[in-house]
PDB file of N, CA and C in Angstrom:
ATOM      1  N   UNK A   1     122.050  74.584 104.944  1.00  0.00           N
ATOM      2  CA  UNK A   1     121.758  76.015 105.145  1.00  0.00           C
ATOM      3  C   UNK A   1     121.321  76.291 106.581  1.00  0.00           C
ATOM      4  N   UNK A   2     121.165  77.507 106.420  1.00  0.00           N
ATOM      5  CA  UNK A   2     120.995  78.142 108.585  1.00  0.00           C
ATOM      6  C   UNK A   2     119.991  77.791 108.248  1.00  0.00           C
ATOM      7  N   UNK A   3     119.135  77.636 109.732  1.00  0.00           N
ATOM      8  CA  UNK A   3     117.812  77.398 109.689  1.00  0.00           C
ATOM      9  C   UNK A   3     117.204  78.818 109.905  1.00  0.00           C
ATOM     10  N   UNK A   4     115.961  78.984 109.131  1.00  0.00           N
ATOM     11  CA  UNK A   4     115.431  80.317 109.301  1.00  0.00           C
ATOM     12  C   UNK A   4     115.316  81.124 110.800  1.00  0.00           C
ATOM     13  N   UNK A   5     115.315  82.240 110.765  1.00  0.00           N
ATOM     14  CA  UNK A   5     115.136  83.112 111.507  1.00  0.00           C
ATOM     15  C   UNK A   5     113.503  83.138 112.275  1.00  0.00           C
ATOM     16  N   UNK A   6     113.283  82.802 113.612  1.00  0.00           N
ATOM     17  CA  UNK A   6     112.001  83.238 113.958  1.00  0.00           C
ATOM     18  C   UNK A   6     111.373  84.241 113.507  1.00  0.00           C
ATOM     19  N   UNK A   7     110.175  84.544 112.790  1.00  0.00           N
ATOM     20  CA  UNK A   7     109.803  85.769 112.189  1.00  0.00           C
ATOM     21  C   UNK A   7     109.303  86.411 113.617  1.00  0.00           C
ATOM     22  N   UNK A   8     108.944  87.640 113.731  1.00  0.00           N
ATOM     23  CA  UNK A   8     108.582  88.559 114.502  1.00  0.00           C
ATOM     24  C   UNK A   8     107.147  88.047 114.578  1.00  0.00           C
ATOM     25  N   UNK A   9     106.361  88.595 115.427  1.00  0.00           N
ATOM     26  CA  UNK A   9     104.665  88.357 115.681  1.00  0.00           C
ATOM     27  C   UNK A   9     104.454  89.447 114.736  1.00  0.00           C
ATOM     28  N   UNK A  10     103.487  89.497 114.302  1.00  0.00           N
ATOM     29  CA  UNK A  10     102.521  90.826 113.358  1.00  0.00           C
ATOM     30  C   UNK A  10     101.992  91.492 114.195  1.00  0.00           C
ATOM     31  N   UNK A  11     101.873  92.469 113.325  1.00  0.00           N
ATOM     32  CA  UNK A  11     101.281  93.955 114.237  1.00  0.00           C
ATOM     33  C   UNK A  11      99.492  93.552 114.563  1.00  0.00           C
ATOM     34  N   UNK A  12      99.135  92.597 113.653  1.00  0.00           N
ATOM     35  CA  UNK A  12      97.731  92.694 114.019  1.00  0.00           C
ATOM     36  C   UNK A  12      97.442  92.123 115.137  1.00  0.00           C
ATOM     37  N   UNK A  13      96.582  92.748 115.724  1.00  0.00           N
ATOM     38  CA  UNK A  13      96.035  92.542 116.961  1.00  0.00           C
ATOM     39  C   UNK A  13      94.162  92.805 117.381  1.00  0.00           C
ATOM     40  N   UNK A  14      93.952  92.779 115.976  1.00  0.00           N
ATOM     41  CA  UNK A  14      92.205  93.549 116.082  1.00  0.00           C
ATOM     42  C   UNK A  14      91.305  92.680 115.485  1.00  0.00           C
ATOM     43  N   UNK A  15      92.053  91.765 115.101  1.00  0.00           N
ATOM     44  CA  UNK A  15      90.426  90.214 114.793  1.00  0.00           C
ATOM     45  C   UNK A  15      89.620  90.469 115.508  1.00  0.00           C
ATOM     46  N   UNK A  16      88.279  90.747 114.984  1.00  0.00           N
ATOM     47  CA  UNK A  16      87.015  90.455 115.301  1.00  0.00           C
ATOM     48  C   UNK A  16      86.416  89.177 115.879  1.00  0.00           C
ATOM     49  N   UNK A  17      87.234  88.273 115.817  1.00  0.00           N
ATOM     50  CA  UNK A  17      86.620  86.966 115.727  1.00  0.00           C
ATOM     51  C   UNK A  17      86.677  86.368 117.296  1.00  0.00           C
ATOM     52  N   UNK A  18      85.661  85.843 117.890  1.00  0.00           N
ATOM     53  CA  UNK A  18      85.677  85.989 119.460  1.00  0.00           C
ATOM     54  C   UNK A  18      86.512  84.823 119.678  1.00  0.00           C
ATOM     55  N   UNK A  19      87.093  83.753 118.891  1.00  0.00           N
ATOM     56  CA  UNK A  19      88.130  83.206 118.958  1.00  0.00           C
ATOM     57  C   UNK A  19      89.480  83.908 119.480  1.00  0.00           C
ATOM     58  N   UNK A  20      89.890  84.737 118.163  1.00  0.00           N
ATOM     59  CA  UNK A  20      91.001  85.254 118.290  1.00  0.00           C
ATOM     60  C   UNK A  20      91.043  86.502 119.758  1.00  0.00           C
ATOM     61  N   UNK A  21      90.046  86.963 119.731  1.00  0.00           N
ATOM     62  CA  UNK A  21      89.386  87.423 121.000  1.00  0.00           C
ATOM     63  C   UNK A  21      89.849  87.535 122.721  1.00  0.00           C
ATOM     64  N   UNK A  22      89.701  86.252 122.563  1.00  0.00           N
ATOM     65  CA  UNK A  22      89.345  85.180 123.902  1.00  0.00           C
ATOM     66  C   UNK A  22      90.775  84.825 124.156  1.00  0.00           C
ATOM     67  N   UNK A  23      91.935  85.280 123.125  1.00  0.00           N
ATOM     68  CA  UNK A  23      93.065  84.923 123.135  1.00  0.00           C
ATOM     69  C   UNK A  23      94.324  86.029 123.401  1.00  0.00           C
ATOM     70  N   UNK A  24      93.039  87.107 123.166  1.00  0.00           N
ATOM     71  CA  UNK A  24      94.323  88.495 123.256  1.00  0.00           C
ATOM     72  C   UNK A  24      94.553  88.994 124.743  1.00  0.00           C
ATOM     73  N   UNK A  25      95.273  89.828 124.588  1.00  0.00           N
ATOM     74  CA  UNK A  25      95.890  90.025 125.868  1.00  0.00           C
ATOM     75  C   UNK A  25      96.375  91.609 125.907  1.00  0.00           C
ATOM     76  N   UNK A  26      95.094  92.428 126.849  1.00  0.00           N
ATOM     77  CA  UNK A  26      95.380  94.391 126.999  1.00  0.00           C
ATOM     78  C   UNK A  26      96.693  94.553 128.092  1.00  0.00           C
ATOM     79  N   UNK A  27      97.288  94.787 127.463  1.00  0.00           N
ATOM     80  CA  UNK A  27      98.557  95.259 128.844  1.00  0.00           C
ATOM     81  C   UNK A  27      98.548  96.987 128.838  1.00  0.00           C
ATOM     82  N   UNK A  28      97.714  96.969 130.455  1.00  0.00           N
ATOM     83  CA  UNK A  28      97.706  98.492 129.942  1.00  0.00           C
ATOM     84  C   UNK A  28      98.472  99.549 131.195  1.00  0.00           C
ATOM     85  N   UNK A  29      98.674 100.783 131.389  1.00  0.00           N
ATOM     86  CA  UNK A  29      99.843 101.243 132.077  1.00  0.00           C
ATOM     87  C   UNK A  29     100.969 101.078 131.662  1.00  0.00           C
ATOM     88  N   UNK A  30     101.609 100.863 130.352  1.00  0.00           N
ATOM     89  CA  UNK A  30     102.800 100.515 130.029  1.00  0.00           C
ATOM     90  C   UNK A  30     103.624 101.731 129.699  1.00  0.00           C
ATOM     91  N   UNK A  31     104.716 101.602 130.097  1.00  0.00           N
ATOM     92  CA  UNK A  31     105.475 102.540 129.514  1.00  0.00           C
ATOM     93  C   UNK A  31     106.361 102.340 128.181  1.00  0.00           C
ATOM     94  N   UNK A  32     105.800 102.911 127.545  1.00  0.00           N
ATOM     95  CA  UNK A  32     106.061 102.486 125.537  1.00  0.00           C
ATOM     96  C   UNK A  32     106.896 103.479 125.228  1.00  0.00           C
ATOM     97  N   UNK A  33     107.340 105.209 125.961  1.00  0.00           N
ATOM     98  CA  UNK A  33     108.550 105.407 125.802  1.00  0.00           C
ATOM     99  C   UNK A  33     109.860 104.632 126.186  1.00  0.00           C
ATOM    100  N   UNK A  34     110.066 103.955 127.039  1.00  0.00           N
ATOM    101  CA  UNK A  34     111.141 102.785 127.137  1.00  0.00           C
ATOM    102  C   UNK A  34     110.671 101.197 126.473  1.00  0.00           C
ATOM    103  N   UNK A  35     109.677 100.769 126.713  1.00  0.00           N
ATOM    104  CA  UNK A  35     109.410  99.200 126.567  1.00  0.00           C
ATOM    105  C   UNK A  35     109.008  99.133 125.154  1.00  0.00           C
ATOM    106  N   UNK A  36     109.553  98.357 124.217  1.00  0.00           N
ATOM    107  CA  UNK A  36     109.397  98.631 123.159  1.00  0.00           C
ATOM    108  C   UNK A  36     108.623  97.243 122.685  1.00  0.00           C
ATOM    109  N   UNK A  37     107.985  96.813 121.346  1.00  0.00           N
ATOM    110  CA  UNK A  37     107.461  95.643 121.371  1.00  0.00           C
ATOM    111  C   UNK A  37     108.140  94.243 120.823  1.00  0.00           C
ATOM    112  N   UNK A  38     109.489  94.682 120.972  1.00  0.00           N
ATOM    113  CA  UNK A  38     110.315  93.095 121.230  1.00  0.00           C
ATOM    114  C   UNK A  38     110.170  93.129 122.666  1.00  0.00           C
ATOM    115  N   UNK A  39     110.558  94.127 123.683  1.00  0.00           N
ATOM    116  CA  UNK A  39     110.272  93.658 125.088  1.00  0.00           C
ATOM    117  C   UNK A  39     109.275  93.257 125.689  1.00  0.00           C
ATOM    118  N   UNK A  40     108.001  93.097 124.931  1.00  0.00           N
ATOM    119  CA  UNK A  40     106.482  93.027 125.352  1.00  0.00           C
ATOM    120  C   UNK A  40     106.919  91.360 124.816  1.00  0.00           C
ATOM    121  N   UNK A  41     106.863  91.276 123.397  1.00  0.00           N
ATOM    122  CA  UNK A  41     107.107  89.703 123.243  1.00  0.00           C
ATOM    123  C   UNK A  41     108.154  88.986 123.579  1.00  0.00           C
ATOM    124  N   UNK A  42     109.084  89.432 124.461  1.00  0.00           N
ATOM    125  CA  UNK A  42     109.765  88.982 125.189  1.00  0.00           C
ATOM    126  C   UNK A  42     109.496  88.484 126.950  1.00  0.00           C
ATOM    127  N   UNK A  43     108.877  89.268 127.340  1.00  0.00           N
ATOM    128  CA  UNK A  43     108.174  89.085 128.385  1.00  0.00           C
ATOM    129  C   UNK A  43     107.371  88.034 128.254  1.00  0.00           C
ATOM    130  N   UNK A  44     106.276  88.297 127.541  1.00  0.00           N
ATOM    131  CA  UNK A  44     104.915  87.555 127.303  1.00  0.00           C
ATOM    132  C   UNK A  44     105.186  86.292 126.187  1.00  0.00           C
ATOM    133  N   UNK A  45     106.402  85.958 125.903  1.00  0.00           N
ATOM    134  CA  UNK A  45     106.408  84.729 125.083  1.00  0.00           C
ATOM    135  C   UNK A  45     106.550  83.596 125.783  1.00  0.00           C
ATOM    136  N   UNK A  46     107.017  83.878 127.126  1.00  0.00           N
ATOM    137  CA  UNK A  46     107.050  82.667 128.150  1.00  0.00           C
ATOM    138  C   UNK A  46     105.391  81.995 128.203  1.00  0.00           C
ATOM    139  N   UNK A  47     104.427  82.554 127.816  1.00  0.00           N
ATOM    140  CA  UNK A  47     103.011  82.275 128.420  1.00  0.00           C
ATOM    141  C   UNK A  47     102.749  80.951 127.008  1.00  0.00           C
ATOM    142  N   UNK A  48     103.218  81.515 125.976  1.00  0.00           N
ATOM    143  CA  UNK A  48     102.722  80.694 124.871  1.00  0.00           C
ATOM    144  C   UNK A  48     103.160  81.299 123.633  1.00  0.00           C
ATOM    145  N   UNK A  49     102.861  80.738 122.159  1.00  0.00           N
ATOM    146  CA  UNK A  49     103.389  81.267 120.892  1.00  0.00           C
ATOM    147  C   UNK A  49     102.258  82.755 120.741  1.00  0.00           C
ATOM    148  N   UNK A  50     102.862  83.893 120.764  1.00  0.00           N
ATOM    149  CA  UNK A  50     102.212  84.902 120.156  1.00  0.00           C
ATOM    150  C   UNK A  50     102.277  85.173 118.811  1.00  0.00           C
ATOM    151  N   UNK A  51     101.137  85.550 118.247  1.00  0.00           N
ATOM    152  CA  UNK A  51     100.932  85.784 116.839  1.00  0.00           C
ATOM    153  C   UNK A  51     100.634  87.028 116.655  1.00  0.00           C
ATOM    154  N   UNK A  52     100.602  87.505 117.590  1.00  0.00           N
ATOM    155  CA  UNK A  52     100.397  89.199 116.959  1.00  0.00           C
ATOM    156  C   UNK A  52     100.754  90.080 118.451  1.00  0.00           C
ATOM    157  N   UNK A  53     101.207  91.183 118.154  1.00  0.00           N
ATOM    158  CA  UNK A  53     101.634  92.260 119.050  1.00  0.00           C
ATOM    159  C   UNK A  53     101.760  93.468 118.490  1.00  0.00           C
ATOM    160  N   UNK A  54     101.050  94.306 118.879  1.00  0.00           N
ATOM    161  CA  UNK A  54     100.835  95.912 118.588  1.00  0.00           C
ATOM    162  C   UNK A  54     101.204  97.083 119.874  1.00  0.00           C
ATOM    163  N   UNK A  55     101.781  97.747 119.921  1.00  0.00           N
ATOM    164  CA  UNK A  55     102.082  98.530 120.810  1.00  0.00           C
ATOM    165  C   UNK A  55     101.753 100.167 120.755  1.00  0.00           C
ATOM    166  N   UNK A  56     101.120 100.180 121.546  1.00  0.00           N
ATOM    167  CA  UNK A  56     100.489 102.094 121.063  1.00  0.00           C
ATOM    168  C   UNK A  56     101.001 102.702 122.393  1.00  0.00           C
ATOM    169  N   UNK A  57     100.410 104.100 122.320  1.00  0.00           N
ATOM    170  CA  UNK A  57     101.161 105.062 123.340  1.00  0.00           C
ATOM    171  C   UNK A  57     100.253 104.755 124.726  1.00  0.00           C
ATOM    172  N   UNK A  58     101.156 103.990 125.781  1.00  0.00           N
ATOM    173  CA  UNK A  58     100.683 103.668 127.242  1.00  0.00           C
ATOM    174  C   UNK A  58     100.185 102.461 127.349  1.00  0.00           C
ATOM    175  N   UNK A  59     100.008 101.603 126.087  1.00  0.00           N
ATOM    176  CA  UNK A  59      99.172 100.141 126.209  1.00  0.00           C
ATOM    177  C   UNK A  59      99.599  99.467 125.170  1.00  0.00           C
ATOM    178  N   UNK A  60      99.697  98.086 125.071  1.00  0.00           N
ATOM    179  CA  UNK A  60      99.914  97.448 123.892  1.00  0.00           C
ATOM    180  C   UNK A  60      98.978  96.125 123.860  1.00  0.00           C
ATOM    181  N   UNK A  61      98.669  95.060 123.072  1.00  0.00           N
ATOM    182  CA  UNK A  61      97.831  93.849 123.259  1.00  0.00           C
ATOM    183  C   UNK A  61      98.671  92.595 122.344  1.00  0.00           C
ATOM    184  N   UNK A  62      98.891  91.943 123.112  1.00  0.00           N
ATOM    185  CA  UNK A  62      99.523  90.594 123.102  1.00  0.00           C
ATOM    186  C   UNK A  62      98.336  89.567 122.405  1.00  0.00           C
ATOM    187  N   UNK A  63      98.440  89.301 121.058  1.00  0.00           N
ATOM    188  CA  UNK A  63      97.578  87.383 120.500  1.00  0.00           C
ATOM    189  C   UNK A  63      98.358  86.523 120.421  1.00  0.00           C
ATOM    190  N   UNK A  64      97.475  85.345 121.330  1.00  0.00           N
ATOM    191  CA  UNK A  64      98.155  84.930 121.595  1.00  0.00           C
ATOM    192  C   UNK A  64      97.609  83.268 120.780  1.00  0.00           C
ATOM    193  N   UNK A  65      97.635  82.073 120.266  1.00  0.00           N
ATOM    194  CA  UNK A  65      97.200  81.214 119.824  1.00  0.00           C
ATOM    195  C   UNK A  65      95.760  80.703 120.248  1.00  0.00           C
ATOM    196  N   UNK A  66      95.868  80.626 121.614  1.00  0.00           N
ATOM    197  CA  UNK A  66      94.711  79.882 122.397  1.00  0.00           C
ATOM    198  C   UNK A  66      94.367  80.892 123.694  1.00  0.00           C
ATOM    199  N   UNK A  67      93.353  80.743 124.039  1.00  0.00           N
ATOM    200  CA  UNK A  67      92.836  81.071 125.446  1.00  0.00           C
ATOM    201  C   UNK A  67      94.048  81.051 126.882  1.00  0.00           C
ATOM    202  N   UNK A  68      93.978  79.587 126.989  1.00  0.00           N
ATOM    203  CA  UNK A  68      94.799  79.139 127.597  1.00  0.00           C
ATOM    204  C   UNK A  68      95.987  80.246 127.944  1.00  0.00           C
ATOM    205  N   UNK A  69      96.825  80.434 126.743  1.00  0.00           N
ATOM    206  CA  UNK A  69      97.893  81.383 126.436  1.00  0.00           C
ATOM    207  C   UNK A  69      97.801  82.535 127.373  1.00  0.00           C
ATOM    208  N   UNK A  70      96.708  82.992 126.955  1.00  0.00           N
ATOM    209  CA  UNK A  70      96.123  84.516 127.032  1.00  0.00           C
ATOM    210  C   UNK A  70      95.756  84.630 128.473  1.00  0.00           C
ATOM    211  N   UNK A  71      95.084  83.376 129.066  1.00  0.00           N
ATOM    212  CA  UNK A  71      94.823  83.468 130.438  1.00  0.00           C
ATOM    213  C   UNK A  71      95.654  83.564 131.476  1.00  0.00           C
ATOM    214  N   UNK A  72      97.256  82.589 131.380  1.00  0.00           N
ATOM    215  CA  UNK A  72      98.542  82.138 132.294  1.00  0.00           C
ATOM    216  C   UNK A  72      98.926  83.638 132.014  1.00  0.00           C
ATOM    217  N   UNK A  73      99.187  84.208 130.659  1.00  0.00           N
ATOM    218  CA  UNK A  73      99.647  85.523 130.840  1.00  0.00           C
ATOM    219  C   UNK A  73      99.259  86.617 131.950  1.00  0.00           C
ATOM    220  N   UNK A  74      98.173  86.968 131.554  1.00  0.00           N
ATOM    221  CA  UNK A  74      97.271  87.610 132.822  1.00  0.00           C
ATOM    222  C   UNK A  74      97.815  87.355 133.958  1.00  0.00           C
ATOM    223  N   UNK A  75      97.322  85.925 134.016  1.00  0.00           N
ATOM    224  CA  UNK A  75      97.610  85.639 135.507  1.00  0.00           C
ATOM    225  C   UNK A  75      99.268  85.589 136.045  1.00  0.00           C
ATOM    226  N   UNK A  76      99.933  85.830 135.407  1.00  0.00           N
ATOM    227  CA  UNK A  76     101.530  85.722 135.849  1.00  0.00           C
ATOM    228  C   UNK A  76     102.093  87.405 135.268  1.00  0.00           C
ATOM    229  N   UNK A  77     101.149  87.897 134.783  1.00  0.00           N
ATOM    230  CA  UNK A  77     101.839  89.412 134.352  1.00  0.00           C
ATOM    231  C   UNK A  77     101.291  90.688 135.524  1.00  0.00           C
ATOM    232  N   UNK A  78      99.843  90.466 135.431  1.00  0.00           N
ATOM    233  CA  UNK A  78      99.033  91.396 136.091  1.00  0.00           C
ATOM    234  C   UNK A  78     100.034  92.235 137.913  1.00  0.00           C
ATOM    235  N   UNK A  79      99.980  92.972 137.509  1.00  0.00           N
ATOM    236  CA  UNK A  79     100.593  94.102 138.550  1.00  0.00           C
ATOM    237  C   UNK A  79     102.378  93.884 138.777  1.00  0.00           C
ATOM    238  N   UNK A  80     102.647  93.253 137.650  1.00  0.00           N
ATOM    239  CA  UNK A  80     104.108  93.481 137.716  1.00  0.00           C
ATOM    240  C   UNK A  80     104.666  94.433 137.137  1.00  0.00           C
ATOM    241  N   UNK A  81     105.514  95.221 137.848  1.00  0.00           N
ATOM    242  CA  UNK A  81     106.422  96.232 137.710  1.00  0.00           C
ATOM    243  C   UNK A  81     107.369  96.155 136.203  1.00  0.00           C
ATOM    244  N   UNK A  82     106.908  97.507 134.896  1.00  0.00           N
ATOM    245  CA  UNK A  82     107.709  97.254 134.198  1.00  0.00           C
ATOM    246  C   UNK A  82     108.182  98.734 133.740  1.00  0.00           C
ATOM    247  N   UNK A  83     109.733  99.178 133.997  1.00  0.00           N
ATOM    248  CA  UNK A  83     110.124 100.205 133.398  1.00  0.00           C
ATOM    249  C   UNK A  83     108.945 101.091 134.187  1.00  0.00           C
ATOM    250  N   UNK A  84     109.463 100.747 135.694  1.00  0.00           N
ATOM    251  CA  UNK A  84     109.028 101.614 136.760  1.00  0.00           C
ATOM    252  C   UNK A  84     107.098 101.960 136.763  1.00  0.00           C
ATOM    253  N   UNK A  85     106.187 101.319 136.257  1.00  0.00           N
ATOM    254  CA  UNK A  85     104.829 101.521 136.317  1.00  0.00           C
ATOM    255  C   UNK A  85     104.315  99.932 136.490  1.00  0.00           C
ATOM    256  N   UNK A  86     103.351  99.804 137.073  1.00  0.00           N
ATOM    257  CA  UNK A  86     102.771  98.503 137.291  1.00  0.00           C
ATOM    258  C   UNK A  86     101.576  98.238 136.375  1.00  0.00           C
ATOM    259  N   UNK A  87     101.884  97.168 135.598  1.00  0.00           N
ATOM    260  CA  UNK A  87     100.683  97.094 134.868  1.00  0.00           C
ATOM    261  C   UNK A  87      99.393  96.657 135.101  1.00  0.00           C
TER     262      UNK A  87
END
């Protein structure tokens, strides 16, 4: 048989838990009339496995497994140009 389909990340993105926390990731300035949130976890899946992605109007937040994850993101996303606004 095919091998399954990657499931999508979940919408949750609001654990309380300073674990899951320490792992998320605010992308904010976004433009969410064009960038939709396969293009957010498309972008941001290079950093590490995301487990959750939510996208609201102008911002969305990337969870990501570990710290680690959450930190390379930042640091390789921060003020790059997307769908003409810099985040």
């Amino acid at each position: 048989p095919p091998p399954p389909c990657p499931a999508m990340a979940s919408n949750v993105t609001n654990k309380t838990d300073p674990r899951s926390m320490n792992s998320r990731v605010f992308i904010g300035n976004l433009n969410t009339l064009v960038v939709k949130k396969s293009d957010v976890e498309a972008i941001f899946s290079k950093y590490g496995k995301i487990v959750g992605c939510s996208v609201h109007k102008g911002f969305a937040f990337v969870q990501y497994v570990n710290e680690r994850n959450a930190r390379a993101a930042v640091a390789g996303e921060d003020g790059r140009m997307i769908a003409g606004q810099v985040l």
